[in-house]
PDB file of N, CA and C in Angstrom:
ATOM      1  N   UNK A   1     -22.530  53.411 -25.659  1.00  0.00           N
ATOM      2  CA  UNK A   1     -22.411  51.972 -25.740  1.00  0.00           C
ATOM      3  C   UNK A   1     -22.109  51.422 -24.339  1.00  0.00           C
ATOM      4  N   UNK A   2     -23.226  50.498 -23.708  1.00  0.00           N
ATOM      5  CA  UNK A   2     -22.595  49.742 -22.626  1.00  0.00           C
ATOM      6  C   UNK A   2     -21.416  49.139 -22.874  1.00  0.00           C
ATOM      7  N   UNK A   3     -20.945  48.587 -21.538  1.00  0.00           N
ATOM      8  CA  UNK A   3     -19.704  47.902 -21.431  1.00  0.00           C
ATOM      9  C   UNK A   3     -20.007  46.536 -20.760  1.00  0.00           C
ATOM     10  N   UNK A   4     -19.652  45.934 -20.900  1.00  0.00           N
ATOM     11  CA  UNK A   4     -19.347  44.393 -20.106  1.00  0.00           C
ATOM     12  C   UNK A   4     -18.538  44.344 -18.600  1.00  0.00           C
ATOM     13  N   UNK A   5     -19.402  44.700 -17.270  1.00  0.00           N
ATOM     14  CA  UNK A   5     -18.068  44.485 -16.086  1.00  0.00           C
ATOM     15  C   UNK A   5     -17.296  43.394 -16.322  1.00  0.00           C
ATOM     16  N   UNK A   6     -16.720  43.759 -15.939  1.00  0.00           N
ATOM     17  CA  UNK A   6     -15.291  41.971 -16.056  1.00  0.00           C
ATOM     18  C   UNK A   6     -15.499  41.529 -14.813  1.00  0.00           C
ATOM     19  N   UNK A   7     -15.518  40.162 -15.039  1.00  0.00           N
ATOM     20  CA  UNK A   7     -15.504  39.843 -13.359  1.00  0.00           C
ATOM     21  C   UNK A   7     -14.152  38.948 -13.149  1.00  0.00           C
ATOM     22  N   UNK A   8     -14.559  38.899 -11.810  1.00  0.00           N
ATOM     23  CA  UNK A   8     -12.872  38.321 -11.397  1.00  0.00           C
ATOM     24  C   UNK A   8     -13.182  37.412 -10.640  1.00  0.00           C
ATOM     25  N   UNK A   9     -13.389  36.524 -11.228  1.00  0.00           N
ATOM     26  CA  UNK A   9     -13.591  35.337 -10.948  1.00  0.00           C
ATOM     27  C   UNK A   9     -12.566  34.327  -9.507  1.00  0.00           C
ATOM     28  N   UNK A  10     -10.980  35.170  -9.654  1.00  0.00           N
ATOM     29  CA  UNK A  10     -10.321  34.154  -8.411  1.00  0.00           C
ATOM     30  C   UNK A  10     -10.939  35.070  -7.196  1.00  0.00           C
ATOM     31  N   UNK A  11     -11.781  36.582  -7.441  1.00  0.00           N
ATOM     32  CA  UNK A  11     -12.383  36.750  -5.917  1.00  0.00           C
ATOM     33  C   UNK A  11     -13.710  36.481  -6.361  1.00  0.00           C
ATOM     34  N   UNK A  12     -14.550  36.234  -7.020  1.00  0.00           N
ATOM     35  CA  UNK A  12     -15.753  35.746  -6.735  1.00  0.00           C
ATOM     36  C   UNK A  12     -15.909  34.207  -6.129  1.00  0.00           C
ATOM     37  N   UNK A  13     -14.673  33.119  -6.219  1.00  0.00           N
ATOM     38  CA  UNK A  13     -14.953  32.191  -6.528  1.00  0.00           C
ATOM     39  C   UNK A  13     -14.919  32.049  -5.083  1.00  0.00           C
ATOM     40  N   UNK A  14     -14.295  32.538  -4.054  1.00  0.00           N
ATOM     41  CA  UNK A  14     -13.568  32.597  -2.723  1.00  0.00           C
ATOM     42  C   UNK A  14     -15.334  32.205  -1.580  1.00  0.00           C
ATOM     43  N   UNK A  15     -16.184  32.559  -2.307  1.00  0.00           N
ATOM     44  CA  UNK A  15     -17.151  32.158  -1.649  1.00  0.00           C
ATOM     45  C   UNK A  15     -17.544  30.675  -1.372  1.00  0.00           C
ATOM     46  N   UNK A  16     -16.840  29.852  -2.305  1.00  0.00           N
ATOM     47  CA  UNK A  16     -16.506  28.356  -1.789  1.00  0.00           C
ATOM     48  C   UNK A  16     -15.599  27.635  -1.489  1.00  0.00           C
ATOM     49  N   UNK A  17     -14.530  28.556  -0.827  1.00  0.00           N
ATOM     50  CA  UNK A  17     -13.252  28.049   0.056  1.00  0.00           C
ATOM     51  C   UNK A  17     -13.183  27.426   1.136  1.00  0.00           C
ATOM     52  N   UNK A  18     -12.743  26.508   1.298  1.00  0.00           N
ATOM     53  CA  UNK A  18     -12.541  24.980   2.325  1.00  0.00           C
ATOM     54  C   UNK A  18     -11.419  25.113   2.343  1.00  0.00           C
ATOM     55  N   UNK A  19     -11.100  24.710   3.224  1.00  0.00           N
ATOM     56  CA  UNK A  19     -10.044  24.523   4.230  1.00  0.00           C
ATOM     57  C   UNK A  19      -8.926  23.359   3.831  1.00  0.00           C
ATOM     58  N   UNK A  20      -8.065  23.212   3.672  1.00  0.00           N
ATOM     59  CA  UNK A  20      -6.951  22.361   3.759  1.00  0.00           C
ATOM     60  C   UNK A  20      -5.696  22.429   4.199  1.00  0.00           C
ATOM     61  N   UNK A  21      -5.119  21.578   4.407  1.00  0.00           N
ATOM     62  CA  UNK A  21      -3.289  21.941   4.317  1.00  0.00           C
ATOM     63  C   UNK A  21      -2.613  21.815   2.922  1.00  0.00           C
ATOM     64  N   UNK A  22      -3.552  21.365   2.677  1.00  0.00           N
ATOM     65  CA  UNK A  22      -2.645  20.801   0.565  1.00  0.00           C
ATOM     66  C   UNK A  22      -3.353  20.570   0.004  1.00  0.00           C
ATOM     67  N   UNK A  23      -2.918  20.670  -1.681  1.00  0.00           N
ATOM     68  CA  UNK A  23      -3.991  19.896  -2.436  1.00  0.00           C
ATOM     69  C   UNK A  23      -4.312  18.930  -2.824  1.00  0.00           C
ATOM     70  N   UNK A  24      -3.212  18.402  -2.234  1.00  0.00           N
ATOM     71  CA  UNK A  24      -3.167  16.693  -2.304  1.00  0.00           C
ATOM     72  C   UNK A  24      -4.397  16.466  -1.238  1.00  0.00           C
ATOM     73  N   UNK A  25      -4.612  16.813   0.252  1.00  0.00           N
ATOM     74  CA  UNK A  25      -5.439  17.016   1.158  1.00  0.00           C
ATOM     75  C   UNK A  25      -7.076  17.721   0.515  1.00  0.00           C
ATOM     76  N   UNK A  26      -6.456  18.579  -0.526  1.00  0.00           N
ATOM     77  CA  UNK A  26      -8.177  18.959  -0.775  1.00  0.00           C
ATOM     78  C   UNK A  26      -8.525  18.306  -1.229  1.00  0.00           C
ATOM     79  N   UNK A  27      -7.942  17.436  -2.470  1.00  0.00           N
ATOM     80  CA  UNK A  27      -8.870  16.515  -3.595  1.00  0.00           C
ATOM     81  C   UNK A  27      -8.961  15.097  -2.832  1.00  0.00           C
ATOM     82  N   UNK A  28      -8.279  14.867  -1.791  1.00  0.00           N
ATOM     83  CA  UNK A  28      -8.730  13.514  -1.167  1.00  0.00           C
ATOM     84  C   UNK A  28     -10.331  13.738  -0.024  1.00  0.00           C
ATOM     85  N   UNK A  29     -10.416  15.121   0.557  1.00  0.00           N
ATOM     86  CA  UNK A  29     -11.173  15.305   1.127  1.00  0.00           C
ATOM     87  C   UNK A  29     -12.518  16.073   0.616  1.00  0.00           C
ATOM     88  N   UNK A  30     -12.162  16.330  -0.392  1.00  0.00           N
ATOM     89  CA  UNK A  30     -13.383  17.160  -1.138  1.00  0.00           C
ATOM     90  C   UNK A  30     -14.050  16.139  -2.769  1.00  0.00           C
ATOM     91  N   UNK A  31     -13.024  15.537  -3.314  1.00  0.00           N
ATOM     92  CA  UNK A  31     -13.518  14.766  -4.307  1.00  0.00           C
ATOM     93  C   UNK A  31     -14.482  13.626  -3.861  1.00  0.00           C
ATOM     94  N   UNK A  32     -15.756  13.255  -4.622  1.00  0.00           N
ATOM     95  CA  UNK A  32     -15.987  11.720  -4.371  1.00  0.00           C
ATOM     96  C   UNK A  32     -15.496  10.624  -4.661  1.00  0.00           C
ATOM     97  N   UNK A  33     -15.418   9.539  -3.634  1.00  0.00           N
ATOM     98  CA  UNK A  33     -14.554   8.698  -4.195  1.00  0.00           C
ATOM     99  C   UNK A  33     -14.521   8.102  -5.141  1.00  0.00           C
ATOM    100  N   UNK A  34     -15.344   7.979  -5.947  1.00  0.00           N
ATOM    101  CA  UNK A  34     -15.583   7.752  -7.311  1.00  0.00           C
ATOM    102  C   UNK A  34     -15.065   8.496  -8.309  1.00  0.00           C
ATOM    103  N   UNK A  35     -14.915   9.904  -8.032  1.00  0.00           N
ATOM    104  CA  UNK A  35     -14.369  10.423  -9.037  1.00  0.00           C
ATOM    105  C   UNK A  35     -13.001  11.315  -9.200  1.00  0.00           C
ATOM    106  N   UNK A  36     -12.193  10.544  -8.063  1.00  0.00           N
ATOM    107  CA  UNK A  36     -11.236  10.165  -7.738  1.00  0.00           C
ATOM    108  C   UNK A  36     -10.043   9.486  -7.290  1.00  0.00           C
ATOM    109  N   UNK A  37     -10.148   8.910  -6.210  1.00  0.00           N
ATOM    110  CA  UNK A  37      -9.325   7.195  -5.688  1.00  0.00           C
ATOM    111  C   UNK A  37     -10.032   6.381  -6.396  1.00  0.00           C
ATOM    112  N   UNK A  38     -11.394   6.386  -6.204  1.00  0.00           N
ATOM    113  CA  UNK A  38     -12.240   5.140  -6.722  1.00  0.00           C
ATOM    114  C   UNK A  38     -11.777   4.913  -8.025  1.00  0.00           C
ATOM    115  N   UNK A  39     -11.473   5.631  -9.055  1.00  0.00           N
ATOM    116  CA  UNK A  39     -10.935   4.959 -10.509  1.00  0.00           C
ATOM    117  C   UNK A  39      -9.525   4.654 -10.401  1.00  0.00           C
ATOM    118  N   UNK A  40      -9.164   4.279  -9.727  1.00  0.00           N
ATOM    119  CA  UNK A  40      -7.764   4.374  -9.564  1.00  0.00           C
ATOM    120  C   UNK A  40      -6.776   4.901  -9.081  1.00  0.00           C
ATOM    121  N   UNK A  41      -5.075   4.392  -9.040  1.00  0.00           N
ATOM    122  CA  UNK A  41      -4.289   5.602  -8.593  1.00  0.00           C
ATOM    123  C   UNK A  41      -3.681   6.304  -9.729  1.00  0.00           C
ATOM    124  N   UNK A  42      -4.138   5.525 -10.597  1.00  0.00           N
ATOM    125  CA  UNK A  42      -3.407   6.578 -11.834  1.00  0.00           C
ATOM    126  C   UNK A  42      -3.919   7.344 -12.225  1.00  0.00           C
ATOM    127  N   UNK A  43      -5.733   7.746 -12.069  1.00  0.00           N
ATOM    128  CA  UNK A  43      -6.355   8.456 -12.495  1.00  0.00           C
ATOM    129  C   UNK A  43      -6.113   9.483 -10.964  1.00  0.00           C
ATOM    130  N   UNK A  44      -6.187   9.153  -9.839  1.00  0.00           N
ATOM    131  CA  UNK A  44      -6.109   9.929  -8.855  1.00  0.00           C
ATOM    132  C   UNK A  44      -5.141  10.763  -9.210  1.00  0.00           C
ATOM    133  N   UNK A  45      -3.671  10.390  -9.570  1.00  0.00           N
ATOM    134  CA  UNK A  45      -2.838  11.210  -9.587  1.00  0.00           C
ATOM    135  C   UNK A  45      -2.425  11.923 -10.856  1.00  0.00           C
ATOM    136  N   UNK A  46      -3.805  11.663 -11.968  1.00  0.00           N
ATOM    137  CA  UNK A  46      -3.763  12.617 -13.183  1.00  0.00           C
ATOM    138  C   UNK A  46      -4.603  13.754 -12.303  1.00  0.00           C
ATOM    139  N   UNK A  47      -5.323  13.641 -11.935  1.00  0.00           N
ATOM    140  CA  UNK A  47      -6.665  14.850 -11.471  1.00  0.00           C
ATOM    141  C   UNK A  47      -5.414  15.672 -10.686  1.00  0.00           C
ATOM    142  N   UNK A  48      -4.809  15.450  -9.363  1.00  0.00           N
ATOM    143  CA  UNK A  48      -4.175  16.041  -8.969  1.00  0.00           C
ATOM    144  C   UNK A  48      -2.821  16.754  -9.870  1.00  0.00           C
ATOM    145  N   UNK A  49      -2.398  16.035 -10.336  1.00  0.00           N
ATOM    146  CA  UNK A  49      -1.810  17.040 -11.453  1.00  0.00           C
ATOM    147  C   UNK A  49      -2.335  18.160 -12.327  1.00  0.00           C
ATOM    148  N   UNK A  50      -3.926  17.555 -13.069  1.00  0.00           N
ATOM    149  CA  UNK A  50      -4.392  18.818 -13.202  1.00  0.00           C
ATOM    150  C   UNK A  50      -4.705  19.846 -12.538  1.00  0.00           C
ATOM    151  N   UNK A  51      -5.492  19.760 -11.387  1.00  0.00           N
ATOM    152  CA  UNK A  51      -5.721  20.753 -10.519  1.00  0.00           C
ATOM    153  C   UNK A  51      -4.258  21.622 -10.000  1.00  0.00           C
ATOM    154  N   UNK A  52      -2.997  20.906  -9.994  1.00  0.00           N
ATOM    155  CA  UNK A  52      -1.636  21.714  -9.783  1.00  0.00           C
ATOM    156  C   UNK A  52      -1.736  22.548 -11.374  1.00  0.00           C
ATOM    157  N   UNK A  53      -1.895  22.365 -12.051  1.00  0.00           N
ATOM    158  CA  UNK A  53      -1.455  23.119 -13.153  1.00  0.00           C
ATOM    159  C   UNK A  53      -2.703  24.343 -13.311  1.00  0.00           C
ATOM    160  N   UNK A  54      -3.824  23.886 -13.084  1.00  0.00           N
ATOM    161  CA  UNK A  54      -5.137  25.029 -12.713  1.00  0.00           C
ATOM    162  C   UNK A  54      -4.653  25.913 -11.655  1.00  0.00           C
ATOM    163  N   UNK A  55      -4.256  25.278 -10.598  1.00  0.00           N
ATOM    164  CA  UNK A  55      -3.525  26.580  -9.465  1.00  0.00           C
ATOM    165  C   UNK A  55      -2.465  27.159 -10.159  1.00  0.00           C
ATOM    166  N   UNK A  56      -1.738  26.722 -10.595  1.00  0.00           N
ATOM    167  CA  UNK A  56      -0.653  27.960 -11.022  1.00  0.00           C
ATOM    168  C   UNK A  56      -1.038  28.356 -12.397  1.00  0.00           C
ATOM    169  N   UNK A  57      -1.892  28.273 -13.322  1.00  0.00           N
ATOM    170  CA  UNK A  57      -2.653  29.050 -13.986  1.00  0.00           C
ATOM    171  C   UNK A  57      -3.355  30.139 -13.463  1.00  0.00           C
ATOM    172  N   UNK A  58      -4.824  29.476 -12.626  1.00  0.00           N
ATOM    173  CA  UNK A  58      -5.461  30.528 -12.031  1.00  0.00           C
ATOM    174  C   UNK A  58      -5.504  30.945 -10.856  1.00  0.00           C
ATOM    175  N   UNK A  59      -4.737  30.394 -10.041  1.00  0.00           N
ATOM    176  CA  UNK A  59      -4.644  30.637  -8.408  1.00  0.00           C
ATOM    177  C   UNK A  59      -5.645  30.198  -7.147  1.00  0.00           C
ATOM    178  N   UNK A  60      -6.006  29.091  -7.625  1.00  0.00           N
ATOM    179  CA  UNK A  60      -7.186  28.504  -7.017  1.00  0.00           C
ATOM    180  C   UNK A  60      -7.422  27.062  -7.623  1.00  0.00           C
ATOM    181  N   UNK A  61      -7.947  26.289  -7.135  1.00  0.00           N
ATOM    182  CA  UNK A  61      -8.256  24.656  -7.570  1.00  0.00           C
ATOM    183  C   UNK A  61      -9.917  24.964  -6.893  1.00  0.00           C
ATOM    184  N   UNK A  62     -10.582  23.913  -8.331  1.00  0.00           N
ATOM    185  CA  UNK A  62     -11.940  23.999  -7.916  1.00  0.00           C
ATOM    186  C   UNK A  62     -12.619  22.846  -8.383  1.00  0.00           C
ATOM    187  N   UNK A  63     -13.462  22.227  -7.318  1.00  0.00           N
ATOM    188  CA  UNK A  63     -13.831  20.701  -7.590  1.00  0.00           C
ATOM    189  C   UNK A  63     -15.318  21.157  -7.911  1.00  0.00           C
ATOM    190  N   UNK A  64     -16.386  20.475  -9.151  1.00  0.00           N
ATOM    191  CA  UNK A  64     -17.798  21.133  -9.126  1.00  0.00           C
ATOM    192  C   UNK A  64     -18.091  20.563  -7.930  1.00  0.00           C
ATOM    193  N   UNK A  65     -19.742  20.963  -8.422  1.00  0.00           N
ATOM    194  CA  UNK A  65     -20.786  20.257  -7.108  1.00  0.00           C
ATOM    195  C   UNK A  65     -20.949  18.970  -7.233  1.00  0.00           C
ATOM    196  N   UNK A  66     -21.221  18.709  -8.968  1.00  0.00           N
ATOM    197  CA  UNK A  66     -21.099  17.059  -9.271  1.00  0.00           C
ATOM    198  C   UNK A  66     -19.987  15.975  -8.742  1.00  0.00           C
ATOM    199  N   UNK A  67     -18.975  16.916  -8.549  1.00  0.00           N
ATOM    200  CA  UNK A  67     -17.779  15.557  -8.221  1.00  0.00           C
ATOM    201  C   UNK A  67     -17.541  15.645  -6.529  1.00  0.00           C
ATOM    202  N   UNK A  68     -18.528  16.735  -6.167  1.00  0.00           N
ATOM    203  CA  UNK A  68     -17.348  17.174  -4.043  1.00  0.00           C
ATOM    204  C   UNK A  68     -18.223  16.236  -3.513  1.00  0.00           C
ATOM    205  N   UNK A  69     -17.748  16.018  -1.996  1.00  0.00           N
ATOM    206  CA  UNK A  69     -18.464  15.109  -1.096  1.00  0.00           C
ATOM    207  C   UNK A  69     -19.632  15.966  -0.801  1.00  0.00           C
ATOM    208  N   UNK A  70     -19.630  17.345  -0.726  1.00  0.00           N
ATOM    209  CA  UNK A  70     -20.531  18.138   0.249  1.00  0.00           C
ATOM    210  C   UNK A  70     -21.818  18.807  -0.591  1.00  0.00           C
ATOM    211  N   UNK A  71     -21.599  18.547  -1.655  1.00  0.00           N
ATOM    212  CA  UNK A  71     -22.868  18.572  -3.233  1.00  0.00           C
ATOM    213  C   UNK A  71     -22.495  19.948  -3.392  1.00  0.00           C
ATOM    214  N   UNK A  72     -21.708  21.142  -3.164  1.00  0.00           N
ATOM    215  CA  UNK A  72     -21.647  22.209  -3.956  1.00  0.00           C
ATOM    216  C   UNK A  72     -20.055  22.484  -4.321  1.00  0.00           C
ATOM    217  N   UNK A  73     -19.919  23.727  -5.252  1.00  0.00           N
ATOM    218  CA  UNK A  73     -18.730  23.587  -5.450  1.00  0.00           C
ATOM    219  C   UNK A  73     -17.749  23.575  -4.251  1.00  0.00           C
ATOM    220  N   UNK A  74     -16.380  23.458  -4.380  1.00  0.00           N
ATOM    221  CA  UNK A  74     -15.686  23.705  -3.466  1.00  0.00           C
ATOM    222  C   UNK A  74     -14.200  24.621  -4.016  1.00  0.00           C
ATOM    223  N   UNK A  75     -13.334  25.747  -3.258  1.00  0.00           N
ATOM    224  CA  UNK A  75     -12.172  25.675  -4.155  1.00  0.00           C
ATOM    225  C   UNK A  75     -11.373  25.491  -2.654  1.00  0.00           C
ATOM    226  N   UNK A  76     -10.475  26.156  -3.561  1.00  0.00           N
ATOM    227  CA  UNK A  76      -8.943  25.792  -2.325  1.00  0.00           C
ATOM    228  C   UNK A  76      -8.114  27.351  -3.006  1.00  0.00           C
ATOM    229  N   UNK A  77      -7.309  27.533  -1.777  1.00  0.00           N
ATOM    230  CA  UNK A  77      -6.947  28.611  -2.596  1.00  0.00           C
ATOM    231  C   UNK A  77      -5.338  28.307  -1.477  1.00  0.00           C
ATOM    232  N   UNK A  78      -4.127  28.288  -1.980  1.00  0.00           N
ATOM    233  CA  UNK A  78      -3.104  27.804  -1.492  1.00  0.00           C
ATOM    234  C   UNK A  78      -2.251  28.764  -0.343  1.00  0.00           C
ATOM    235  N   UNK A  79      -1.690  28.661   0.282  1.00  0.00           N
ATOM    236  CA  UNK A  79      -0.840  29.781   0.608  1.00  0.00           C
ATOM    237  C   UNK A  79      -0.312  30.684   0.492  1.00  0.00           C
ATOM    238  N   UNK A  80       0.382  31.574   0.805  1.00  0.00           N
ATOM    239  CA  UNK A  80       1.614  32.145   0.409  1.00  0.00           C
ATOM    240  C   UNK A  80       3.056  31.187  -0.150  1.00  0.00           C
ATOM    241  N   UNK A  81       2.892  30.280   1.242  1.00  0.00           N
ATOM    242  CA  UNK A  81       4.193  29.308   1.314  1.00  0.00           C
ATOM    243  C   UNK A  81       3.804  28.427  -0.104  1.00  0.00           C
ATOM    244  N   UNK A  82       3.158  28.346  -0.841  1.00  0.00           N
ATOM    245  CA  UNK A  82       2.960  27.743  -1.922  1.00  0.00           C
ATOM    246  C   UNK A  82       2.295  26.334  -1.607  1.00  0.00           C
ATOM    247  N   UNK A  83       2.277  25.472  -2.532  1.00  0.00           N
ATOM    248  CA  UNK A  83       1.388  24.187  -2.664  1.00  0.00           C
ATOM    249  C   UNK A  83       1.614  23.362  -2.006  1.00  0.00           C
TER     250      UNK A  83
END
């Protein structure tokens, strides 16, 4: 019986890592403004809350291609020193 490789997705994903100091800094520089500041600050600062709770779930924050400035995905992957 085959098996299924598992993949591991927080190192596969590393192939679309950008650069930041924070993630407050990634989602202002990687989101479009539309689908982020542009709806608001209350919606701005729901997204960023989710994406904090996705990093300390999965260890990485990841914006698609549909929502980044640069049309493909993007992630972020935080420090050591934390968020």
């Amino acid at each position: 019986m085959a098996t299924k490789a598992k993949i591991n997705l927080y190192e596969s994903m590393k192939k679309y890592k950008v650069e930041a100091c924070s993630l407050e800094e990634f989602c202002k520089k990687y989101y479009k403004h539309g689908a982020y500041e542009g709806r608001g600050k209350d919606y701005a600062t729901h997204c960023l809350q989710s994406q904090k709770r996705y990093v300390d779930k999965y260890g990485y924050a990841f914006i698609t291609r549909h929502d980044s400035t640069v049309g493909q995905h993007v992630t972020w992957y935080p420090n050591k020193a934390g968020i």
